[in-house]
PDB file of N, CA and C in Angstrom:
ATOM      1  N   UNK A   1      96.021 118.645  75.553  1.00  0.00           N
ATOM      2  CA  UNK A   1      95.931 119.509  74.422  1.00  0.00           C
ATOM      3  C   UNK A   1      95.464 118.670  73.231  1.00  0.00           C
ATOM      4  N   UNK A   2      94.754 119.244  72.391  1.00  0.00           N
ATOM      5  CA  UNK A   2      94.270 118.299  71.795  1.00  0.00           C
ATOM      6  C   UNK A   2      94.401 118.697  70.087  1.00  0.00           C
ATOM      7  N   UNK A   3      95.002 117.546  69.390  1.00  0.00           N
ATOM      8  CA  UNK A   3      96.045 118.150  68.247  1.00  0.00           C
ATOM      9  C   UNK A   3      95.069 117.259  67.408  1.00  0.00           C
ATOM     10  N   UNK A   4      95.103 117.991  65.705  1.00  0.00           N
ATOM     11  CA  UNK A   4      94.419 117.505  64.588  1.00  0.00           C
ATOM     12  C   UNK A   4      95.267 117.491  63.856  1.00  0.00           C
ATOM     13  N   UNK A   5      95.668 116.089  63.203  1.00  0.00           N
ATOM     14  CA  UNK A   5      96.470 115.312  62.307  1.00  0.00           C
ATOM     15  C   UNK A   5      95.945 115.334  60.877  1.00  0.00           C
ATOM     16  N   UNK A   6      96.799 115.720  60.323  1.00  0.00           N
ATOM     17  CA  UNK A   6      96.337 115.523  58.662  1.00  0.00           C
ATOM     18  C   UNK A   6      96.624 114.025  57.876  1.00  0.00           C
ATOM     19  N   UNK A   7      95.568 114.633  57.069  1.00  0.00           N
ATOM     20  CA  UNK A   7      95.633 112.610  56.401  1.00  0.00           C
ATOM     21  C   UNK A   7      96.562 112.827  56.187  1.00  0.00           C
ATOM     22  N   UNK A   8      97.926 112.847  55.469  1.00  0.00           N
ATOM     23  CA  UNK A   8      99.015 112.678  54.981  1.00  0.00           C
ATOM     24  C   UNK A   8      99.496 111.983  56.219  1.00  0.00           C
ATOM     25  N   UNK A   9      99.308 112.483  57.405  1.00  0.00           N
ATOM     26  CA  UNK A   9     100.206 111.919  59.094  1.00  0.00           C
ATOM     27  C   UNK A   9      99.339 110.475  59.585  1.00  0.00           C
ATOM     28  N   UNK A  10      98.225 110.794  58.971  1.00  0.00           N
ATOM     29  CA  UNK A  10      97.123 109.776  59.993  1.00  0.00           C
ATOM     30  C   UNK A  10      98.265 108.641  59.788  1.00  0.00           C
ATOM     31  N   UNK A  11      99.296 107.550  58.678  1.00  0.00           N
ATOM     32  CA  UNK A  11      99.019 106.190  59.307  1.00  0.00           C
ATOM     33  C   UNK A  11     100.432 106.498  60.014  1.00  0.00           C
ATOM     34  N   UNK A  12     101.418 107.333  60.900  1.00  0.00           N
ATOM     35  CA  UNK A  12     101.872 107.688  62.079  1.00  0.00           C
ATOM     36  C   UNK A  12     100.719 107.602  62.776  1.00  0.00           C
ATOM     37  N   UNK A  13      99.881 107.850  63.151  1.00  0.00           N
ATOM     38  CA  UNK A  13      98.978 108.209  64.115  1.00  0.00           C
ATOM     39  C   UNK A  13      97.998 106.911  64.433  1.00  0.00           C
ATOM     40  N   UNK A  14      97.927 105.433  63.537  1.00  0.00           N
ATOM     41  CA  UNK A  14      97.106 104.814  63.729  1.00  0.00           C
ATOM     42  C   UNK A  14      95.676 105.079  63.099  1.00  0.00           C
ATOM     43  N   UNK A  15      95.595 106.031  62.170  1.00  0.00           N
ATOM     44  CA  UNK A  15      94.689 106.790  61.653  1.00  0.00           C
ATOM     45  C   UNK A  15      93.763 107.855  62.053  1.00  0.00           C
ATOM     46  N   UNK A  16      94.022 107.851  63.654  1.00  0.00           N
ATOM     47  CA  UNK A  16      93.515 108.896  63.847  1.00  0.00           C
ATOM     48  C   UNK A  16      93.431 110.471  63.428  1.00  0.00           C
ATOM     49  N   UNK A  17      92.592 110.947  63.809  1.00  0.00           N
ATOM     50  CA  UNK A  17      91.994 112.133  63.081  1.00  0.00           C
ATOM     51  C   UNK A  17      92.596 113.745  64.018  1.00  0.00           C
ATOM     52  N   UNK A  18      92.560 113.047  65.065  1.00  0.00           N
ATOM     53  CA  UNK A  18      93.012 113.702  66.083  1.00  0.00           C
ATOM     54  C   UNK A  18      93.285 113.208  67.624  1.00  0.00           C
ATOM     55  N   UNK A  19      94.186 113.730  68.190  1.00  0.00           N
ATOM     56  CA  UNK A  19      94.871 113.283  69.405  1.00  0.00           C
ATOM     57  C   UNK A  19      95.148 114.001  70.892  1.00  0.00           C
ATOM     58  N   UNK A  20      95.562 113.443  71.678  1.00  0.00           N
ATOM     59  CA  UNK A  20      95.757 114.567  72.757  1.00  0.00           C
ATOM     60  C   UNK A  20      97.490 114.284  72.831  1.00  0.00           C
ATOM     61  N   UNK A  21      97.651 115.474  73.459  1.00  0.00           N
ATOM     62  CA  UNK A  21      99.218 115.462  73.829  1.00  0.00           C
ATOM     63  C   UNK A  21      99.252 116.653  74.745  1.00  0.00           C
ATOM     64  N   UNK A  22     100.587 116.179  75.531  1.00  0.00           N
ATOM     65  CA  UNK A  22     100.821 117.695  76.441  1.00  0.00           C
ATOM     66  C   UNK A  22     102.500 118.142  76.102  1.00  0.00           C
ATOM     67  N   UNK A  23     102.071 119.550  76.555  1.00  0.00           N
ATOM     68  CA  UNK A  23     103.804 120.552  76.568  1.00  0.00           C
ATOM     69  C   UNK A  23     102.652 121.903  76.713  1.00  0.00           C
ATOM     70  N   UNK A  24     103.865 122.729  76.929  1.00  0.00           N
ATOM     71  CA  UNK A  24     103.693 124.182  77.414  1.00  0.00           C
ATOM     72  C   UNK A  24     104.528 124.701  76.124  1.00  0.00           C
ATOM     73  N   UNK A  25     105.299 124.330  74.982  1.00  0.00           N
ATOM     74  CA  UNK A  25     105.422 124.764  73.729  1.00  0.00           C
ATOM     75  C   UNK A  25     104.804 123.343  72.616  1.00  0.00           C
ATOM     76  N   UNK A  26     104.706 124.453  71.329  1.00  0.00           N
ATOM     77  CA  UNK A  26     104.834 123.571  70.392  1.00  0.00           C
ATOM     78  C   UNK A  26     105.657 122.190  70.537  1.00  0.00           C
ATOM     79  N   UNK A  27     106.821 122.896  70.075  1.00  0.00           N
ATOM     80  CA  UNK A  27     107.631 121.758  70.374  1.00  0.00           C
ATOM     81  C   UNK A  27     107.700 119.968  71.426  1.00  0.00           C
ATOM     82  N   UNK A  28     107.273 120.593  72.414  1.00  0.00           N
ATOM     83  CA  UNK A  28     107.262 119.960  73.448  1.00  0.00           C
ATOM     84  C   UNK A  28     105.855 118.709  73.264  1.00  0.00           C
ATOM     85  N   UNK A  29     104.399 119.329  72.205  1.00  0.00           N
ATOM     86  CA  UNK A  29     103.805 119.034  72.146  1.00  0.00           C
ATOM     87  C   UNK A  29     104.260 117.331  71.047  1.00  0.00           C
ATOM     88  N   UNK A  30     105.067 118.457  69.859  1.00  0.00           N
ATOM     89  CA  UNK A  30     105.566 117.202  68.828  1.00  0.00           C
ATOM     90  C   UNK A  30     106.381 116.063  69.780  1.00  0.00           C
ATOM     91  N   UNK A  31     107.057 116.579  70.439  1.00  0.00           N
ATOM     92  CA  UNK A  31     107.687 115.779  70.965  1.00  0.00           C
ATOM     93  C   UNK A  31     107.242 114.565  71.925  1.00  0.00           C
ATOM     94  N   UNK A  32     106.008 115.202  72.345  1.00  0.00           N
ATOM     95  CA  UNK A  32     104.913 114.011  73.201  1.00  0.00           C
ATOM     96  C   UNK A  32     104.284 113.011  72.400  1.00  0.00           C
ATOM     97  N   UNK A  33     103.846 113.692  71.137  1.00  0.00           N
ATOM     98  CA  UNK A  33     103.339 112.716  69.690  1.00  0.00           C
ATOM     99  C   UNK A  33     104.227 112.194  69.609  1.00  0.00           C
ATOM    100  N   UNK A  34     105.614 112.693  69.305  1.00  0.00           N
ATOM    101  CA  UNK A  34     106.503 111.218  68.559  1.00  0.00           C
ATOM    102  C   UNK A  34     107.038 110.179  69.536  1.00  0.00           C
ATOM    103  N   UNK A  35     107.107 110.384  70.971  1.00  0.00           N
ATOM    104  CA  UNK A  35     106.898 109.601  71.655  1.00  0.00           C
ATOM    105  C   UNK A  35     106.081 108.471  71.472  1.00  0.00           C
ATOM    106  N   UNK A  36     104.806 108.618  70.984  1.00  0.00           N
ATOM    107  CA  UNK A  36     103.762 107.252  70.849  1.00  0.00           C
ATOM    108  C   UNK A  36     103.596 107.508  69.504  1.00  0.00           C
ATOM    109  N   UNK A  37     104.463 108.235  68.808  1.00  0.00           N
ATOM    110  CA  UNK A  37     104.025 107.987  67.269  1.00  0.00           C
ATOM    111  C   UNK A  37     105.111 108.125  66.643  1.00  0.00           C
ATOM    112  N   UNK A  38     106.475 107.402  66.696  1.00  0.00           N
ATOM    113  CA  UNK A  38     107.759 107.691  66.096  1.00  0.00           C
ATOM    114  C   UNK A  38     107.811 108.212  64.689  1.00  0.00           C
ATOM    115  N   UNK A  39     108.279 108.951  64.712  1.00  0.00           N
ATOM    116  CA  UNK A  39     108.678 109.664  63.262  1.00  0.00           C
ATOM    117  C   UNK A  39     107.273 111.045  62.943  1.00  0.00           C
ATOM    118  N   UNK A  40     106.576 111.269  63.246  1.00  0.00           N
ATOM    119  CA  UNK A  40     105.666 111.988  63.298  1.00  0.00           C
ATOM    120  C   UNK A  40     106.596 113.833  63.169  1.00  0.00           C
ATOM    121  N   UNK A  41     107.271 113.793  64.150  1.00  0.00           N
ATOM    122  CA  UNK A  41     107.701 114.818  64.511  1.00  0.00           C
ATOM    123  C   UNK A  41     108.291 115.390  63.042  1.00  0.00           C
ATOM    124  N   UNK A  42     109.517 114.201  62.539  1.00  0.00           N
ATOM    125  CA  UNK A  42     110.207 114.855  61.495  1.00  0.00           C
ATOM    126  C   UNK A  42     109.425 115.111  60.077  1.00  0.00           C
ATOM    127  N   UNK A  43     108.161 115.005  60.226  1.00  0.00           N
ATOM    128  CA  UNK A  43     107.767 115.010  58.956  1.00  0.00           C
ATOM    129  C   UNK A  43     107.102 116.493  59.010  1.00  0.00           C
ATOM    130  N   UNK A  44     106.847 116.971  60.470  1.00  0.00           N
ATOM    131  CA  UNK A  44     106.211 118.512  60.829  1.00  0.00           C
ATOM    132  C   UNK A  44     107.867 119.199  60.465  1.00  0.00           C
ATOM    133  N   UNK A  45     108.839 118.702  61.210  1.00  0.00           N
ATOM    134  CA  UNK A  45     109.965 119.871  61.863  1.00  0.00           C
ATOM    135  C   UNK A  45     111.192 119.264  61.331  1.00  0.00           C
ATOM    136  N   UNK A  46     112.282 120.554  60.877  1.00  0.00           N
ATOM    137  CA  UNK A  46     113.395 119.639  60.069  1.00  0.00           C
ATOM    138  C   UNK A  46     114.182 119.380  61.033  1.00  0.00           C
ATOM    139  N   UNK A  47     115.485 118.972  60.521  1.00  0.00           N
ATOM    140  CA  UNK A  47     116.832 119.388  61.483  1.00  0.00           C
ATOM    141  C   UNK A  47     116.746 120.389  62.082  1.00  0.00           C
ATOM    142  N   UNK A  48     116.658 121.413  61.980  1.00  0.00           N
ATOM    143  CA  UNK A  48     117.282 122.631  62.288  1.00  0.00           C
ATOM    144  C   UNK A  48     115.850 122.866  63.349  1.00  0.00           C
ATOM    145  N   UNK A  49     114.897 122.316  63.653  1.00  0.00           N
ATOM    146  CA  UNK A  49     113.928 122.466  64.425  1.00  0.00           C
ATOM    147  C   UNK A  49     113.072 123.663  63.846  1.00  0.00           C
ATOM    148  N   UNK A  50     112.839 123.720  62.520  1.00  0.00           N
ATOM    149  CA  UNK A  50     111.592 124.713  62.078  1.00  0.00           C
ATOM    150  C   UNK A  50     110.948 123.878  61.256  1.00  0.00           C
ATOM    151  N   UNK A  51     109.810 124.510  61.424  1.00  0.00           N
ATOM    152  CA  UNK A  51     107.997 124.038  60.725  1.00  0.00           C
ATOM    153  C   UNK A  51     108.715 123.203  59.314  1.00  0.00           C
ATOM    154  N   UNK A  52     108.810 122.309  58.512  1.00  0.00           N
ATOM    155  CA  UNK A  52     108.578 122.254  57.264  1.00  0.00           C
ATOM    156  C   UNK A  52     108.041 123.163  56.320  1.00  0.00           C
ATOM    157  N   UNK A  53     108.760 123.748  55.330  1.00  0.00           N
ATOM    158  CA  UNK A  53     108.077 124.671  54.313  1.00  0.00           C
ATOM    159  C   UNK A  53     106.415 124.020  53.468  1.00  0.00           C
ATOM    160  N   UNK A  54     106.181 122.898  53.527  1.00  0.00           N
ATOM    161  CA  UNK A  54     105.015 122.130  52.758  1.00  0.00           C
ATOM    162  C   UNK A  54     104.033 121.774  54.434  1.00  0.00           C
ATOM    163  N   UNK A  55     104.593 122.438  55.658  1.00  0.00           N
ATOM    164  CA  UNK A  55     103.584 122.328  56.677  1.00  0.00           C
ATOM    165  C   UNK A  55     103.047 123.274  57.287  1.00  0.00           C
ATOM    166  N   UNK A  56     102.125 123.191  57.270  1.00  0.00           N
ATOM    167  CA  UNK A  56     101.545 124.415  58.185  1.00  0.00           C
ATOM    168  C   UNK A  56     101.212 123.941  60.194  1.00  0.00           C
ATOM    169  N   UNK A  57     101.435 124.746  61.091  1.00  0.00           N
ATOM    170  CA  UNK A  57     100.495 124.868  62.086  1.00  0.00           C
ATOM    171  C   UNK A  57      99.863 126.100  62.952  1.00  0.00           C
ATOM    172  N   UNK A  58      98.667 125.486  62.788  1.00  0.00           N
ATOM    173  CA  UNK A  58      98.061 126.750  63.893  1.00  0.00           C
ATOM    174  C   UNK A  58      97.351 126.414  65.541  1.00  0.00           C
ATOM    175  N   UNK A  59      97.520 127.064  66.319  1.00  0.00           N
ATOM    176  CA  UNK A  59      97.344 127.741  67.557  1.00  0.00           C
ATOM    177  C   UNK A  59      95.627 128.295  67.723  1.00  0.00           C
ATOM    178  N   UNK A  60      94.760 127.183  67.767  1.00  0.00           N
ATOM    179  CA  UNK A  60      93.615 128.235  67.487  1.00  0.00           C
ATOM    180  C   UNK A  60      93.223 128.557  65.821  1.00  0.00           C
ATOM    181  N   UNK A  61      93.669 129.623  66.028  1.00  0.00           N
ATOM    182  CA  UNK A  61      93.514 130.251  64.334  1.00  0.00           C
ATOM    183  C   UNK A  61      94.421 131.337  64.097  1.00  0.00           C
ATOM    184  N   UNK A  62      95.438 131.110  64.673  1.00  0.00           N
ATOM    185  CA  UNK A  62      96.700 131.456  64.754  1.00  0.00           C
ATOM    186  C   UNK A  62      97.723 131.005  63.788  1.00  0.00           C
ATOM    187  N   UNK A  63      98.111 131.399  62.839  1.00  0.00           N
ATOM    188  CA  UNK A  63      99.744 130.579  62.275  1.00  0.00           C
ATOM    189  C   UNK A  63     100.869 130.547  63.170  1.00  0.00           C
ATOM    190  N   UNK A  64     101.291 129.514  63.363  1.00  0.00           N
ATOM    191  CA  UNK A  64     102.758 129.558  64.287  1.00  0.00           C
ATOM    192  C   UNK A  64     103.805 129.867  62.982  1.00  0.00           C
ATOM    193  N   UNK A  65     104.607 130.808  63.347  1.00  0.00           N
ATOM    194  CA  UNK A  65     105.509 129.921  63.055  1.00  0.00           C
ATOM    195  C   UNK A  65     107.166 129.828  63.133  1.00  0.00           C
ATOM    196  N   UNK A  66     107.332 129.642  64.820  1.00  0.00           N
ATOM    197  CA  UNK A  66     108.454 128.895  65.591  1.00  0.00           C
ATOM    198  C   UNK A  66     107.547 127.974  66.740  1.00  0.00           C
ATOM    199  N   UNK A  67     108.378 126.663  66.566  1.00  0.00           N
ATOM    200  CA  UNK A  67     108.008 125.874  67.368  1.00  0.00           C
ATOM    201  C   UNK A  67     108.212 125.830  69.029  1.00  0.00           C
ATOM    202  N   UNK A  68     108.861 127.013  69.488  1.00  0.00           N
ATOM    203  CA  UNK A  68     108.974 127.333  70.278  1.00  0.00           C
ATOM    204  C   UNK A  68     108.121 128.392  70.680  1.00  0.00           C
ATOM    205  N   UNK A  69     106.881 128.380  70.227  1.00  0.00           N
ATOM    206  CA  UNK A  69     105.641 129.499  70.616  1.00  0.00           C
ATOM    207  C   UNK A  69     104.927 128.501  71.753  1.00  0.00           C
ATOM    208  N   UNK A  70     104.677 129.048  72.541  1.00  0.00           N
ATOM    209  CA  UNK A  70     103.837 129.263  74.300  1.00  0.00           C
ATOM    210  C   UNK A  70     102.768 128.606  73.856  1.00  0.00           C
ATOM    211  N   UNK A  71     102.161 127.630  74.540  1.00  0.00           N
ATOM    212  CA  UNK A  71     100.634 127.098  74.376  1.00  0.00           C
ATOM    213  C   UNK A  71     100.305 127.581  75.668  1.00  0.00           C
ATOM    214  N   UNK A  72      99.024 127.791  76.156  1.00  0.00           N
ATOM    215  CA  UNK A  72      98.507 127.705  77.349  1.00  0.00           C
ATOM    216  C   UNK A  72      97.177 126.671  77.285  1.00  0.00           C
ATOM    217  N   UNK A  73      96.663 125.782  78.411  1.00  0.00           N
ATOM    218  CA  UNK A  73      95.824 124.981  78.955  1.00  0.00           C
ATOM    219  C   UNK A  73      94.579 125.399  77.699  1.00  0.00           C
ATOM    220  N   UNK A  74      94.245 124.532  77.263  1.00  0.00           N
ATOM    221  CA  UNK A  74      92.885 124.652  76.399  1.00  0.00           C
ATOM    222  C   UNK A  74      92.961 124.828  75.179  1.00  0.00           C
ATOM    223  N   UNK A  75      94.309 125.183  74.819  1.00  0.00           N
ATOM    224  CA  UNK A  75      94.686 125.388  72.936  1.00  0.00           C
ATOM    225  C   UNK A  75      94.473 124.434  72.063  1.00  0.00           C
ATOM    226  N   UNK A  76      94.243 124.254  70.823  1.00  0.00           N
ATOM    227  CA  UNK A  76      94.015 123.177  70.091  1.00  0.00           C
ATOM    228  C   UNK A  76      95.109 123.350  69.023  1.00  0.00           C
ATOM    229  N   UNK A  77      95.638 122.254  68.231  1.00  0.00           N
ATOM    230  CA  UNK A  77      96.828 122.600  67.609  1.00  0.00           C
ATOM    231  C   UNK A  77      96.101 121.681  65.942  1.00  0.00           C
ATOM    232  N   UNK A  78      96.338 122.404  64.935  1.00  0.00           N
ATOM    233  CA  UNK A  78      95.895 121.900  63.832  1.00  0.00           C
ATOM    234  C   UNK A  78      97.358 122.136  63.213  1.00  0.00           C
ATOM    235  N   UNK A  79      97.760 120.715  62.653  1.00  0.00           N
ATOM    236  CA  UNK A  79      98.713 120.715  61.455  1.00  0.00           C
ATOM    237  C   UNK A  79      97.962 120.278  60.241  1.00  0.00           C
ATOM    238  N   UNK A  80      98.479 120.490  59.433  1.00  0.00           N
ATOM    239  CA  UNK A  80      98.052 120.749  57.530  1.00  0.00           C
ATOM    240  C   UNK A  80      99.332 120.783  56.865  1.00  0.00           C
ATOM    241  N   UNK A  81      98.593 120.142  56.340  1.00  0.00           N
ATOM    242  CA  UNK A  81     100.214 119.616  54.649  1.00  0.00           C
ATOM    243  C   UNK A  81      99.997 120.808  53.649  1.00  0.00           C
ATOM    244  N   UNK A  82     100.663 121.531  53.203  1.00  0.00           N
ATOM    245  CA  UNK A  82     100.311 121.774  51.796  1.00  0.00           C
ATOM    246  C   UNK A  82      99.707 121.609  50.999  1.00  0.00           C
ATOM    247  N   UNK A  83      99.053 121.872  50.214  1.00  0.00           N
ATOM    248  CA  UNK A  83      98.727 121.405  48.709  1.00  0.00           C
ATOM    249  C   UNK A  83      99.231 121.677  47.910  1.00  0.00           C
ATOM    250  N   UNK A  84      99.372 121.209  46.741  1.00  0.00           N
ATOM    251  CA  UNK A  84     100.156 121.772  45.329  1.00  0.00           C
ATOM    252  C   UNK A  84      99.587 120.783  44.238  1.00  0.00           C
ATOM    253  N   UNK A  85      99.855 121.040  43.139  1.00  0.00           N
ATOM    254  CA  UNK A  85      99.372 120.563  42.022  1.00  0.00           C
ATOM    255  C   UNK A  85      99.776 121.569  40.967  1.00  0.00           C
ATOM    256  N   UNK A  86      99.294 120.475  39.460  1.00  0.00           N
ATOM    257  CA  UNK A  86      99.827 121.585  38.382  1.00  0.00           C
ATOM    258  C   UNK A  86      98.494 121.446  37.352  1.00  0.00           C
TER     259      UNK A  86
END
């Protein structure tokens, strides 16, 4: 599955831009990233195992949003930070 990292994540990631990982949920997917990318996960998902309010992810072009939503074979997963400013 093949996941797109936002600059805010790239130096978890080694800087990459994007990555592969496997699971049959979300979840399962973060959980394959923070495997080879420690701490990655908690900066998407809190305690309580939901999205961060300042994160977004989508499914395609889909908004998720429980990390326990179904991927099937071929999905692409884009996370995104927020923006804000004043």
């Amino acid at each position: 599955m093949r996941v797109f990292i936002p600059s805010q994540l790239q130096s978890y990631s080694g800087g990459a831009t994007h990555v592969e990982a496997a699971g049959s949920t979300i979840d399962e997917v973060l959980i394959d990233l923070d495997q080879r990318y420690p701490g990655i996960r908690f900066r998407i998902v809190d305690e309580q195992d939901r999205i961060r309010r300042h994160m977004r992810i989508f499914v395609g072009r889909e908004a998720a949003r429980d990390v326990r939503a179904a991927l099937t074979s071929g999905d692409e997963i884009m996370i995104f930070g927020a923006l804000s400013g004043g």
